[in-house]
PDB file of N, CA and C in Angstrom:
ATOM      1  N   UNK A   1     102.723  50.816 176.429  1.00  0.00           N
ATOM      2  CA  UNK A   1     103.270  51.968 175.760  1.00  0.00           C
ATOM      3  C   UNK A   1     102.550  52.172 174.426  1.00  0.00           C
ATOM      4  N   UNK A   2     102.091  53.570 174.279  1.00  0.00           N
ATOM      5  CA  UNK A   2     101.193  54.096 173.000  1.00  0.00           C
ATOM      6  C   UNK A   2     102.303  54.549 172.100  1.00  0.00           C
ATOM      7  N   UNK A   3     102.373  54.129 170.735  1.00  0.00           N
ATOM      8  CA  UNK A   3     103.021  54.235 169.836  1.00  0.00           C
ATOM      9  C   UNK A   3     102.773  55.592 169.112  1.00  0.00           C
ATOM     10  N   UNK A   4     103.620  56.880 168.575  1.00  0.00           N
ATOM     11  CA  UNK A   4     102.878  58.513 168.568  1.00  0.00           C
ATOM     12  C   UNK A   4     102.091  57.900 166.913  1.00  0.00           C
ATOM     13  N   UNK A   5     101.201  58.453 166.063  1.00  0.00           N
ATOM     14  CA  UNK A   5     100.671  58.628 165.275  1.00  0.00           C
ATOM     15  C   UNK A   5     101.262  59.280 163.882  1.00  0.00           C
ATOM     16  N   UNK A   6     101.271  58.857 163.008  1.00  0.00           N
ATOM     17  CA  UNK A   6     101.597  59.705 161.462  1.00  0.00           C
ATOM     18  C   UNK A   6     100.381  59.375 160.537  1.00  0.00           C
ATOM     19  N   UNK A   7     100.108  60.630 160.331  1.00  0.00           N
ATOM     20  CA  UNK A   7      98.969  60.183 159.097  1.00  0.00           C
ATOM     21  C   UNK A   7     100.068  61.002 157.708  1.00  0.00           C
ATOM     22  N   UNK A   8     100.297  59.519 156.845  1.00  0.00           N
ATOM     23  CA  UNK A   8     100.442  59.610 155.748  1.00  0.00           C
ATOM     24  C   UNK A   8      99.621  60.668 154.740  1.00  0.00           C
ATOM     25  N   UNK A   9     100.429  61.622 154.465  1.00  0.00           N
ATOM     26  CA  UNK A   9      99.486  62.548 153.061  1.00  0.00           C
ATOM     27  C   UNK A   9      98.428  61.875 152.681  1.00  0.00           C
ATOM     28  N   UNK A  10      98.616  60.640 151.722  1.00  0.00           N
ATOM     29  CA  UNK A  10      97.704  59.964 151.277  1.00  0.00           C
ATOM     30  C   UNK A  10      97.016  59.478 151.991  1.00  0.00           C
ATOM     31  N   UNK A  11      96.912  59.023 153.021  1.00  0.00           N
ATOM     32  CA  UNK A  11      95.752  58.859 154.289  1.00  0.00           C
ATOM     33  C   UNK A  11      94.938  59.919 154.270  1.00  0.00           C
ATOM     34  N   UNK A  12      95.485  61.281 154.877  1.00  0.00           N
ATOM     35  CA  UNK A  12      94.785  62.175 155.159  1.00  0.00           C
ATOM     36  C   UNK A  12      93.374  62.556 154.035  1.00  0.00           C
ATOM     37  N   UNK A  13      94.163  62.659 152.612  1.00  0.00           N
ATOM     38  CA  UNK A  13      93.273  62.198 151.502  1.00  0.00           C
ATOM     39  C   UNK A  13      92.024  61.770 151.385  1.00  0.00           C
ATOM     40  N   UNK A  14      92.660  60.296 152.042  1.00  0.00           N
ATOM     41  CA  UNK A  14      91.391  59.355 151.629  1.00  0.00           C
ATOM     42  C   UNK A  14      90.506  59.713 152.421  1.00  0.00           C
ATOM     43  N   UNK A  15      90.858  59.872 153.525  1.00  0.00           N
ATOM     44  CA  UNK A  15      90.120  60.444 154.535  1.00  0.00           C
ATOM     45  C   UNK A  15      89.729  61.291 154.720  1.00  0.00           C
ATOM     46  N   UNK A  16      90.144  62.433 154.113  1.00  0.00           N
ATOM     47  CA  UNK A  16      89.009  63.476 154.164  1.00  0.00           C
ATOM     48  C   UNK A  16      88.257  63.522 152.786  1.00  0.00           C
ATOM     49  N   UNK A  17      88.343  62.994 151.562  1.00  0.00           N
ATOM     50  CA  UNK A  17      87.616  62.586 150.741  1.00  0.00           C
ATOM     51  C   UNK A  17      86.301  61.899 151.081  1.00  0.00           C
ATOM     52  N   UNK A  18      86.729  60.891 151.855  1.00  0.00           N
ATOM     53  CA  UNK A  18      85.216  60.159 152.105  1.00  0.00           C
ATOM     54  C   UNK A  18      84.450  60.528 153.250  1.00  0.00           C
ATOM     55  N   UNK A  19      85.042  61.493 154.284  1.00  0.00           N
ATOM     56  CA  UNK A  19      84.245  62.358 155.083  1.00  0.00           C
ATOM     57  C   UNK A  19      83.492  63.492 153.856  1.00  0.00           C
ATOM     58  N   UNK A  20      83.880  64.146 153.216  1.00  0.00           N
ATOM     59  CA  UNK A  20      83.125  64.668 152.868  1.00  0.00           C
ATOM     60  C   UNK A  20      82.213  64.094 151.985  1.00  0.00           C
ATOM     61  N   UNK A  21      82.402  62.806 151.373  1.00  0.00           N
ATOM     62  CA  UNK A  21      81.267  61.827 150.640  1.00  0.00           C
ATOM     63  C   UNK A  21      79.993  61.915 151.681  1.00  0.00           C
ATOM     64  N   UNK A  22      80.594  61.582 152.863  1.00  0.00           N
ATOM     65  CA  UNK A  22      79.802  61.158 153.618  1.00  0.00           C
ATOM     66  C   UNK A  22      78.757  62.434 154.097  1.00  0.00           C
ATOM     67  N   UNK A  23      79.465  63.497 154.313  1.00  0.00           N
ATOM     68  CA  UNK A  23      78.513  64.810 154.673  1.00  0.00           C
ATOM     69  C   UNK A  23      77.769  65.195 153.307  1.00  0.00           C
ATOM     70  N   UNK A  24      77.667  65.108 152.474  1.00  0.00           N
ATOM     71  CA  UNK A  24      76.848  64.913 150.980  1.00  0.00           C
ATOM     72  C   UNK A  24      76.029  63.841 151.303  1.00  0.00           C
ATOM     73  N   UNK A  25      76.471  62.599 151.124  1.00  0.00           N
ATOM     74  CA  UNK A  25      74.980  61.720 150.780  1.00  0.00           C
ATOM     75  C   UNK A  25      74.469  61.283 152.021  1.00  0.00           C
ATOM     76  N   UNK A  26      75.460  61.437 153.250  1.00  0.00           N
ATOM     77  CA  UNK A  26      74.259  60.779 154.595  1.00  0.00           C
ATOM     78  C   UNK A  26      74.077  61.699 155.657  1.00  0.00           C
ATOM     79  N   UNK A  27      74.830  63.249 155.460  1.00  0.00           N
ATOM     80  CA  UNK A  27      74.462  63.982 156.320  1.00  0.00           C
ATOM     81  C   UNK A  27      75.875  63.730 157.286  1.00  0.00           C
ATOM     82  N   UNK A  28      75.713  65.175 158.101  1.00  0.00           N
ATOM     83  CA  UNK A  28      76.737  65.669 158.962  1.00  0.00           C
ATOM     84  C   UNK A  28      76.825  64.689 160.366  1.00  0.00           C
ATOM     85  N   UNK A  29      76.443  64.230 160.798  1.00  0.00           N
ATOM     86  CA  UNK A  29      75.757  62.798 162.012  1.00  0.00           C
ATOM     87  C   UNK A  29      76.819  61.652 161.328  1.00  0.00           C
ATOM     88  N   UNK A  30      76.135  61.161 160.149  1.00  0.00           N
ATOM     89  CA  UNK A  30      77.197  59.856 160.178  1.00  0.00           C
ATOM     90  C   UNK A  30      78.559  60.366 159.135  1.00  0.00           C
ATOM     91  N   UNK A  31      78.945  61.637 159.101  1.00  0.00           N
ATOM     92  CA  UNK A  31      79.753  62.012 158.687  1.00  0.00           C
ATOM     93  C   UNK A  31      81.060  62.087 160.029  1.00  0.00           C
ATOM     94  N   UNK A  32      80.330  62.551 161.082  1.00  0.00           N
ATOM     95  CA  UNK A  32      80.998  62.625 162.992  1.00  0.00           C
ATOM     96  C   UNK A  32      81.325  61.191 162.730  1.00  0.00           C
ATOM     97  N   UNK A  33      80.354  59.976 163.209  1.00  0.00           N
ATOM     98  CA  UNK A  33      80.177  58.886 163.469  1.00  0.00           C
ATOM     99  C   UNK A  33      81.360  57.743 162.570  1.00  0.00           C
ATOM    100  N   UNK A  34      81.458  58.610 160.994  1.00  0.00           N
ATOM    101  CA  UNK A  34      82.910  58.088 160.351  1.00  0.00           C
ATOM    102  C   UNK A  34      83.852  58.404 161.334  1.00  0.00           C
ATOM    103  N   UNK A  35      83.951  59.844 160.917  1.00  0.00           N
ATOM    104  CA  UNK A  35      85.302  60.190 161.780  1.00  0.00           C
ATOM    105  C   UNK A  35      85.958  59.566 163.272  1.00  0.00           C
ATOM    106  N   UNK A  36      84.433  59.609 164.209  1.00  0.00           N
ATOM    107  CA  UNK A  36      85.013  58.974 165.452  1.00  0.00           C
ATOM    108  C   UNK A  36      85.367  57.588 165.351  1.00  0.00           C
ATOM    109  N   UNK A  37      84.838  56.780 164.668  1.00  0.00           N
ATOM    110  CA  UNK A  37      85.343  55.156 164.207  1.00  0.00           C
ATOM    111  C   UNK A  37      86.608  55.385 163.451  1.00  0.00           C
ATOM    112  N   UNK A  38      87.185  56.198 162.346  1.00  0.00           N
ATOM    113  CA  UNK A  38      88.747  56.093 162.024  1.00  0.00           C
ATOM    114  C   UNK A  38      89.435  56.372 163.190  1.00  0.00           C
ATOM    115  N   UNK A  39      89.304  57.725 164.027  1.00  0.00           N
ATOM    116  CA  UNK A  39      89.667  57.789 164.962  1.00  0.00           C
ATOM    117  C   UNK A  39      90.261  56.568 166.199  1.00  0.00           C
ATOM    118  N   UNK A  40      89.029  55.995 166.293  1.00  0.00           N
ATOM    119  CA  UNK A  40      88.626  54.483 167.354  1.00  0.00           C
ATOM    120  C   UNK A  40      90.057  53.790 167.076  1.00  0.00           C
ATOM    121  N   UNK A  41      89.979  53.646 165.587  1.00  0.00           N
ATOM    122  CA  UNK A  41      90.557  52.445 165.395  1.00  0.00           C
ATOM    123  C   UNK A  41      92.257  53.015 165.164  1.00  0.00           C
ATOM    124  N   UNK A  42      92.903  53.615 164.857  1.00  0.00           N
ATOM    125  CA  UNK A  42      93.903  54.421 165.096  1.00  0.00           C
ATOM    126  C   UNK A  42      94.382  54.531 166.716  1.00  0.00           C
ATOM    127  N   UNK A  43      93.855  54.598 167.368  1.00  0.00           N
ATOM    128  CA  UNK A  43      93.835  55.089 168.831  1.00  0.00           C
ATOM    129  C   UNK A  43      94.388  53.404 169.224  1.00  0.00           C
ATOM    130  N   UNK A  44      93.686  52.657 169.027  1.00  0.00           N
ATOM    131  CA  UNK A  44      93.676  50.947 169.391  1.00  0.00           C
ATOM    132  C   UNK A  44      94.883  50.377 168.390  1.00  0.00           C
ATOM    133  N   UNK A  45      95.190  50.638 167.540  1.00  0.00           N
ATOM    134  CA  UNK A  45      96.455  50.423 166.727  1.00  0.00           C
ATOM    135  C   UNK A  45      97.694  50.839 167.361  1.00  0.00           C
ATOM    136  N   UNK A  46      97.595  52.679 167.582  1.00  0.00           N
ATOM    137  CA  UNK A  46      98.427  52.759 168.525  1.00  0.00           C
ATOM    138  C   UNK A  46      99.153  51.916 169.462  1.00  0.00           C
ATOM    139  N   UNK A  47      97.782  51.549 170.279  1.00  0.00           N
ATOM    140  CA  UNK A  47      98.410  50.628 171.488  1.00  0.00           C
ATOM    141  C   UNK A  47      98.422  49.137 171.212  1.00  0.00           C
ATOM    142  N   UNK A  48      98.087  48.825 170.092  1.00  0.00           N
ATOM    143  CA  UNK A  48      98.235  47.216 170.045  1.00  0.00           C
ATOM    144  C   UNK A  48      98.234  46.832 168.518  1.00  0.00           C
ATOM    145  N   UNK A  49      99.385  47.344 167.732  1.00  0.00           N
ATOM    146  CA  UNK A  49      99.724  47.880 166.378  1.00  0.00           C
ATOM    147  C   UNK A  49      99.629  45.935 165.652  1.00  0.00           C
ATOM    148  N   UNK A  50     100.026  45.509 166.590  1.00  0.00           N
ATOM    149  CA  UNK A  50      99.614  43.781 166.008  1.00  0.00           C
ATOM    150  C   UNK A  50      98.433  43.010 165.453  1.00  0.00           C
ATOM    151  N   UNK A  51      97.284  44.166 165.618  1.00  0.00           N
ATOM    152  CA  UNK A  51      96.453  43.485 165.838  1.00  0.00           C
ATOM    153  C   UNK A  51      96.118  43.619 164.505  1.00  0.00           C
ATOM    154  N   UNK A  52      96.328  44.070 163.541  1.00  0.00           N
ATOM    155  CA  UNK A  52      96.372  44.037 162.258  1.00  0.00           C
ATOM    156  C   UNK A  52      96.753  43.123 161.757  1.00  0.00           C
ATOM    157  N   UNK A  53      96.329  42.602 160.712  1.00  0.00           N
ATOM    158  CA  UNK A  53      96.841  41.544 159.576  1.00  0.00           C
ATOM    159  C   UNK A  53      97.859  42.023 158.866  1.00  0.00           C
ATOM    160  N   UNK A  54      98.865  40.886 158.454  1.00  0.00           N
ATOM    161  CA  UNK A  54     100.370  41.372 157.965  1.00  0.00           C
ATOM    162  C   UNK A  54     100.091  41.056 156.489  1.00  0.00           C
ATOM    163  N   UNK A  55     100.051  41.988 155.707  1.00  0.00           N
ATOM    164  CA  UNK A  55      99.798  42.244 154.134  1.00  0.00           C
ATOM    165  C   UNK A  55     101.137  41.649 153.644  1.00  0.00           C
ATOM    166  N   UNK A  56     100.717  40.696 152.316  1.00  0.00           N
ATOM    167  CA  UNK A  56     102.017  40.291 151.460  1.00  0.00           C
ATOM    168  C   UNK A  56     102.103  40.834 150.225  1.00  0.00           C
ATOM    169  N   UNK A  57     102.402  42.153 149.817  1.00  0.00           N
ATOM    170  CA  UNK A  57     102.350  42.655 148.437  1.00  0.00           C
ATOM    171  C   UNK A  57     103.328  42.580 147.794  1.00  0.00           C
ATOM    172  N   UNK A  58     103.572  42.170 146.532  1.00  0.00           N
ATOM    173  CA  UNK A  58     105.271  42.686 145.365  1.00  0.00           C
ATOM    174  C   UNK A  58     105.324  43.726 145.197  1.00  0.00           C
ATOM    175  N   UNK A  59     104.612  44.273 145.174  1.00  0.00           N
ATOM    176  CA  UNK A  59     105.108  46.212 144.714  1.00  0.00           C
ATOM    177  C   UNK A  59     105.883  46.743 145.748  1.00  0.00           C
ATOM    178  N   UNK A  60     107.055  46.688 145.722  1.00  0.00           N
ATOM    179  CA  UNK A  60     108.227  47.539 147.023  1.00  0.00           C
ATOM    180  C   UNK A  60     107.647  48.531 147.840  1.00  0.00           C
ATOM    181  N   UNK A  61     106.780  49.570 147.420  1.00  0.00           N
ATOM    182  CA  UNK A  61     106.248  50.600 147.984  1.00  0.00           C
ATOM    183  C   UNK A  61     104.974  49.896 149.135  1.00  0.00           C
ATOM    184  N   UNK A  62     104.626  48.865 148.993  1.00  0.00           N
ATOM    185  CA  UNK A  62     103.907  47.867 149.464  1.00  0.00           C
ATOM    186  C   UNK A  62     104.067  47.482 150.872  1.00  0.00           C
ATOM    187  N   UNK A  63     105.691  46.847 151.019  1.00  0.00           N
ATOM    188  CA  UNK A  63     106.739  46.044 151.373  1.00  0.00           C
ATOM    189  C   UNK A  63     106.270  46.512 153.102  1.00  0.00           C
ATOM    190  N   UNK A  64     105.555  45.498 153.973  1.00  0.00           N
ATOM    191  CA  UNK A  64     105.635  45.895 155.675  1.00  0.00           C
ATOM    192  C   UNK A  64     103.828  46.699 156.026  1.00  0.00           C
ATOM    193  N   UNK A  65     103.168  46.344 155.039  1.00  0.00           N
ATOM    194  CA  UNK A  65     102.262  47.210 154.813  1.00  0.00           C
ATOM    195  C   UNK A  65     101.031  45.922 155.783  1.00  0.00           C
ATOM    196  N   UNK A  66     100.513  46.306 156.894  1.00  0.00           N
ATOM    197  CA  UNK A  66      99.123  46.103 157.547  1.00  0.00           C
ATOM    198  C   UNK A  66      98.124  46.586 157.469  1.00  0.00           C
ATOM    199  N   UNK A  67      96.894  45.677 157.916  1.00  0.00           N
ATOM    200  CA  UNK A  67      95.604  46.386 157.723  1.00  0.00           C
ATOM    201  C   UNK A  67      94.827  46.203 158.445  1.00  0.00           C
ATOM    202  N   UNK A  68      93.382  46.873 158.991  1.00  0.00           N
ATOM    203  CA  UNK A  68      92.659  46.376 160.240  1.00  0.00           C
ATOM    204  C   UNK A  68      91.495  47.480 159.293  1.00  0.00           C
ATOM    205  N   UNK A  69      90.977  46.566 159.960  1.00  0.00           N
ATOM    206  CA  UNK A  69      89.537  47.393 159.567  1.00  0.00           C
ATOM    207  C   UNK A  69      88.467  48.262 160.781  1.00  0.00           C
ATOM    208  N   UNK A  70      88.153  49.221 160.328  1.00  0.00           N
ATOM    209  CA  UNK A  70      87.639  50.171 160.556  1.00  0.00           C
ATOM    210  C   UNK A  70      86.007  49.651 161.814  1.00  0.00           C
ATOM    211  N   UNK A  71      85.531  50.491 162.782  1.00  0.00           N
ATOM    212  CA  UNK A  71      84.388  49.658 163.543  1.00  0.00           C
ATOM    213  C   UNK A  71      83.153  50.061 162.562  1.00  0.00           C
ATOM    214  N   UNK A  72      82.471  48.824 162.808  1.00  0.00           N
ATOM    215  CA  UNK A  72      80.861  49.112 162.359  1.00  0.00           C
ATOM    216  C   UNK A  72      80.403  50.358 162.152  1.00  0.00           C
ATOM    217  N   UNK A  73      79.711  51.023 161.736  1.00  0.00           N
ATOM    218  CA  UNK A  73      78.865  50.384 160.381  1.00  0.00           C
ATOM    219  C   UNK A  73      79.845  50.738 159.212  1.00  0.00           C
ATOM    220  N   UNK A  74      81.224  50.852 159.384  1.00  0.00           N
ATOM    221  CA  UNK A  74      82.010  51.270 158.742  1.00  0.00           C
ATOM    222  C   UNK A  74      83.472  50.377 158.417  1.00  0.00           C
ATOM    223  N   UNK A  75      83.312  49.462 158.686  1.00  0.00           N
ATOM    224  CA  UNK A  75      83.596  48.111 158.756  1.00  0.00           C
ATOM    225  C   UNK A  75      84.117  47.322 157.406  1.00  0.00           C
ATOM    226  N   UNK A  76      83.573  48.154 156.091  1.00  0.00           N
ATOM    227  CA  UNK A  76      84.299  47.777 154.885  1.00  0.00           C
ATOM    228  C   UNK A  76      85.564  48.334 154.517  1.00  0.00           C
ATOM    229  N   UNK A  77      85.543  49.651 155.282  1.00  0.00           N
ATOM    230  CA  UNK A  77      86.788  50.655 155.343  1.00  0.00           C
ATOM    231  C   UNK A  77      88.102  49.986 156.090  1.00  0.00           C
ATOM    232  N   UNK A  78      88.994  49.999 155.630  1.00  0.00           N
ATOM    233  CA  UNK A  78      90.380  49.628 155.966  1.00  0.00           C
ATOM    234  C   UNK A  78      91.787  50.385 156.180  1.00  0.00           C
ATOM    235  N   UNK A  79      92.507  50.198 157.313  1.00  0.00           N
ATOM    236  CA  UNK A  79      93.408  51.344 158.202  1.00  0.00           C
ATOM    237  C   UNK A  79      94.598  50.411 156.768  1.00  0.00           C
ATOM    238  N   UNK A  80      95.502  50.484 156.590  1.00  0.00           N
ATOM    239  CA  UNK A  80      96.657  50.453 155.620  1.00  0.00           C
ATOM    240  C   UNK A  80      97.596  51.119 156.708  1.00  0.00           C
ATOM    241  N   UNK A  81      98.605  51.002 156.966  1.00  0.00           N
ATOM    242  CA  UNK A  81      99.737  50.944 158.147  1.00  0.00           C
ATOM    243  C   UNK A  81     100.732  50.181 158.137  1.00  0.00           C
ATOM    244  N   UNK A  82     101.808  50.829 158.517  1.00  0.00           N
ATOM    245  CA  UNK A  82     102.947  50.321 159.075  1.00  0.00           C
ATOM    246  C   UNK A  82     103.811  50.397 160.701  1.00  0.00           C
ATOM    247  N   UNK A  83     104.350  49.798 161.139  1.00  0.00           N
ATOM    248  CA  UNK A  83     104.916  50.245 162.189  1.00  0.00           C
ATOM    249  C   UNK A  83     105.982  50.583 162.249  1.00  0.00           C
ATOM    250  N   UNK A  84     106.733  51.111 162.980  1.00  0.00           N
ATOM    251  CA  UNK A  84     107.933  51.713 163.305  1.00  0.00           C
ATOM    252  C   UNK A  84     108.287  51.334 164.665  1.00  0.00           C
ATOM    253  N   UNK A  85     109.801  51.969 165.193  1.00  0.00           N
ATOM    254  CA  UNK A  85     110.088  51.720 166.554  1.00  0.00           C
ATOM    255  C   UNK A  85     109.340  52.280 167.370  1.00  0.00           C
ATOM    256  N   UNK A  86     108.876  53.797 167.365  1.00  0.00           N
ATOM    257  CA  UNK A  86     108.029  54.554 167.676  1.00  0.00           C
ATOM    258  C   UNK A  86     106.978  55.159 167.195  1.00  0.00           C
ATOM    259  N   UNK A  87     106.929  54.973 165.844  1.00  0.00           N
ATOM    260  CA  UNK A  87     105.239  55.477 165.592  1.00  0.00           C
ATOM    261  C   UNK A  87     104.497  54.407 164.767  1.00  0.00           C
ATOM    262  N   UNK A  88     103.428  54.794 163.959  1.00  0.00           N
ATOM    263  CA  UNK A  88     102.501  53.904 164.047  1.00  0.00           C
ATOM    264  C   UNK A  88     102.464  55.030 162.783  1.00  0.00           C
ATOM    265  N   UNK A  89     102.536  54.697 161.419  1.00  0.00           N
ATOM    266  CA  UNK A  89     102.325  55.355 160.368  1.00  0.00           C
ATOM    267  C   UNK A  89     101.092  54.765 159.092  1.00  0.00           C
ATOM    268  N   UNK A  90      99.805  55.848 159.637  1.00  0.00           N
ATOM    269  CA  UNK A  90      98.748  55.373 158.735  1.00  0.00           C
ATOM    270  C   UNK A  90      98.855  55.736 157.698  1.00  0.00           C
ATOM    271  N   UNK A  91      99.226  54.960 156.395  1.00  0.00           N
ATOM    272  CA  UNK A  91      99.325  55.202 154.715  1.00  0.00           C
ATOM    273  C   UNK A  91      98.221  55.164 154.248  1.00  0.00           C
ATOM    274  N   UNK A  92      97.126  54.421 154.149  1.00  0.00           N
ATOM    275  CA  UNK A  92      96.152  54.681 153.445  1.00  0.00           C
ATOM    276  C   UNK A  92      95.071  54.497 153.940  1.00  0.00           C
ATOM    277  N   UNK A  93      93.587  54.720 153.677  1.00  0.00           N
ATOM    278  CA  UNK A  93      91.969  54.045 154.263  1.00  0.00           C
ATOM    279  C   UNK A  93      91.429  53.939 152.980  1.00  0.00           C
ATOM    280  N   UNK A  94      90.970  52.864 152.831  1.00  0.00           N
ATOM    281  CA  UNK A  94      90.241  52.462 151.400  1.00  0.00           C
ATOM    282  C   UNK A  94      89.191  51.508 151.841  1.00  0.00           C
ATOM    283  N   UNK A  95      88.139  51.386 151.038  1.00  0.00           N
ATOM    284  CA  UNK A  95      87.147  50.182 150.890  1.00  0.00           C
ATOM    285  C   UNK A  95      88.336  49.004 150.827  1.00  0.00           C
ATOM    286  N   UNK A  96      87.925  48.181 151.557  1.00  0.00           N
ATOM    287  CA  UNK A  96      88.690  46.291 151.773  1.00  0.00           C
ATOM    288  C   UNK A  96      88.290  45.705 150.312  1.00  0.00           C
ATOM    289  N   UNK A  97      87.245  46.228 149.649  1.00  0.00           N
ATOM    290  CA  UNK A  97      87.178  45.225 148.519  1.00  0.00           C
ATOM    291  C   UNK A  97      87.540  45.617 147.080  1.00  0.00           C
ATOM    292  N   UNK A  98      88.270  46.565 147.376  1.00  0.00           N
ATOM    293  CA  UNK A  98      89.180  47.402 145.888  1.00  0.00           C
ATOM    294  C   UNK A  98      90.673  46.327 145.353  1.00  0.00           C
ATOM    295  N   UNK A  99      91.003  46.561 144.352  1.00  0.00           N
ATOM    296  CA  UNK A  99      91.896  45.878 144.236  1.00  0.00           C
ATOM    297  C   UNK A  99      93.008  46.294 145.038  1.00  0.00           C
ATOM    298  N   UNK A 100      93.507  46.268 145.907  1.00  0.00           N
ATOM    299  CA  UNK A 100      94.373  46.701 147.005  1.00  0.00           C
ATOM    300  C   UNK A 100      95.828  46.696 146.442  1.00  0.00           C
ATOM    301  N   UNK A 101      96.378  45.588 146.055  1.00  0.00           N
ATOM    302  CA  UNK A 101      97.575  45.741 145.547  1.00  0.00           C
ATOM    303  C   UNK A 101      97.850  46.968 144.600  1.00  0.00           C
ATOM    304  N   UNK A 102      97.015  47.477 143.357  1.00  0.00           N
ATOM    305  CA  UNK A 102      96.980  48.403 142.744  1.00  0.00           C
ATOM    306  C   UNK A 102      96.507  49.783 142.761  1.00  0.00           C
ATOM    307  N   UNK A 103      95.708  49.890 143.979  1.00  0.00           N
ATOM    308  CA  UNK A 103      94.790  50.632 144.503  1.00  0.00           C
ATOM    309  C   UNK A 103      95.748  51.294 145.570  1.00  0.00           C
ATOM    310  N   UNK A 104      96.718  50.742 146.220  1.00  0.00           N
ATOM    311  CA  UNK A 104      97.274  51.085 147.339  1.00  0.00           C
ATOM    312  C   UNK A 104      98.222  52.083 146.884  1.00  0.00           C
ATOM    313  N   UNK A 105      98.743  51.473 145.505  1.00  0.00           N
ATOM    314  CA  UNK A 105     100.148  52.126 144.829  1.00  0.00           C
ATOM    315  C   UNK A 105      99.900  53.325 144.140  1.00  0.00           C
ATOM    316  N   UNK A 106      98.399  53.655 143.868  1.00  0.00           N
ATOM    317  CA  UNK A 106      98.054  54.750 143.162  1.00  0.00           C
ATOM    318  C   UNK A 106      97.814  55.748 144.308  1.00  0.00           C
ATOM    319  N   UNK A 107      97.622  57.401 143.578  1.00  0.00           N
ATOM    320  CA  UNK A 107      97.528  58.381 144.368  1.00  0.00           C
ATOM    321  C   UNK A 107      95.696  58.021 144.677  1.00  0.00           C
ATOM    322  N   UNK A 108      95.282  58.816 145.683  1.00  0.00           N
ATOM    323  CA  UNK A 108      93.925  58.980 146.661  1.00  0.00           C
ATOM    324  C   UNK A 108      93.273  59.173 145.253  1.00  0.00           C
ATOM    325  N   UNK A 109      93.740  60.565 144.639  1.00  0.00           N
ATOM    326  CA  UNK A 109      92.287  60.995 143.776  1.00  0.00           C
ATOM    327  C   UNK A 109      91.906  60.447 142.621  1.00  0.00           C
ATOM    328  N   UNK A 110      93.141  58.975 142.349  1.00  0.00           N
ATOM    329  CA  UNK A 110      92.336  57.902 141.110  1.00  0.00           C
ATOM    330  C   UNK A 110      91.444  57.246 141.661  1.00  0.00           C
ATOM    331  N   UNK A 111      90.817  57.374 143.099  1.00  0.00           N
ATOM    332  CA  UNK A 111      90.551  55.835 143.249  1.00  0.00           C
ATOM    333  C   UNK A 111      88.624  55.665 142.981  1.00  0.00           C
TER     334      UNK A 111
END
């Protein structure tokens, strides 16, 4: 059973922020090639929402928060998620090597 999808505001954000990074400095090709890898990995969460690592943050807003990372060559990028009974709610995509605890809690366009 496939779990339905929520992209968090702030997901959507990040994500279309760094698609368009990406159609600026590497061109419209690996700008697709982002997209179909967030895609990928969303799709596979869906159906196997475990396969994420279980995040331990103090900030309450934090609290149930997973992460999986994104496929090659895009692979520094990180899904931020939670689960539900029925959906599968993506909160954020950020670089893995940001300060995450503080990074997570702020809005998309500080980061």
């Amino acid at each position: 059973m496939s779990l339905a999808l929520e992209r968090a505001a702030d997901f959507q954000i990040d994500f279309a922020l760094r698609a368009l990074w990406y159609v600026r400095e590497a061109g419209g090709e690996v700008a697709r090639h982002y997209e179909e890898a967030v895609d990928s990995a969303l799709r596979l969460l869906c159906i196997q929402p475990e396969l994420g690592r279980k995040r331990r943050f103090r900030h309450p807003k934090l609290q149930g928060l997973r992460s999986f990372p994104v496929q090659k060559p895009f692979n520094r990028l990180i899904v931020s998620y939670r689960v539900g009974d029925e959906v599968l709610q993506a909160v954020r995509l950020m670089h893995g090597a940001r300060d995450l605890p503080r990074r997570l809690a702020e809005p998309p366009a500080t980061e």
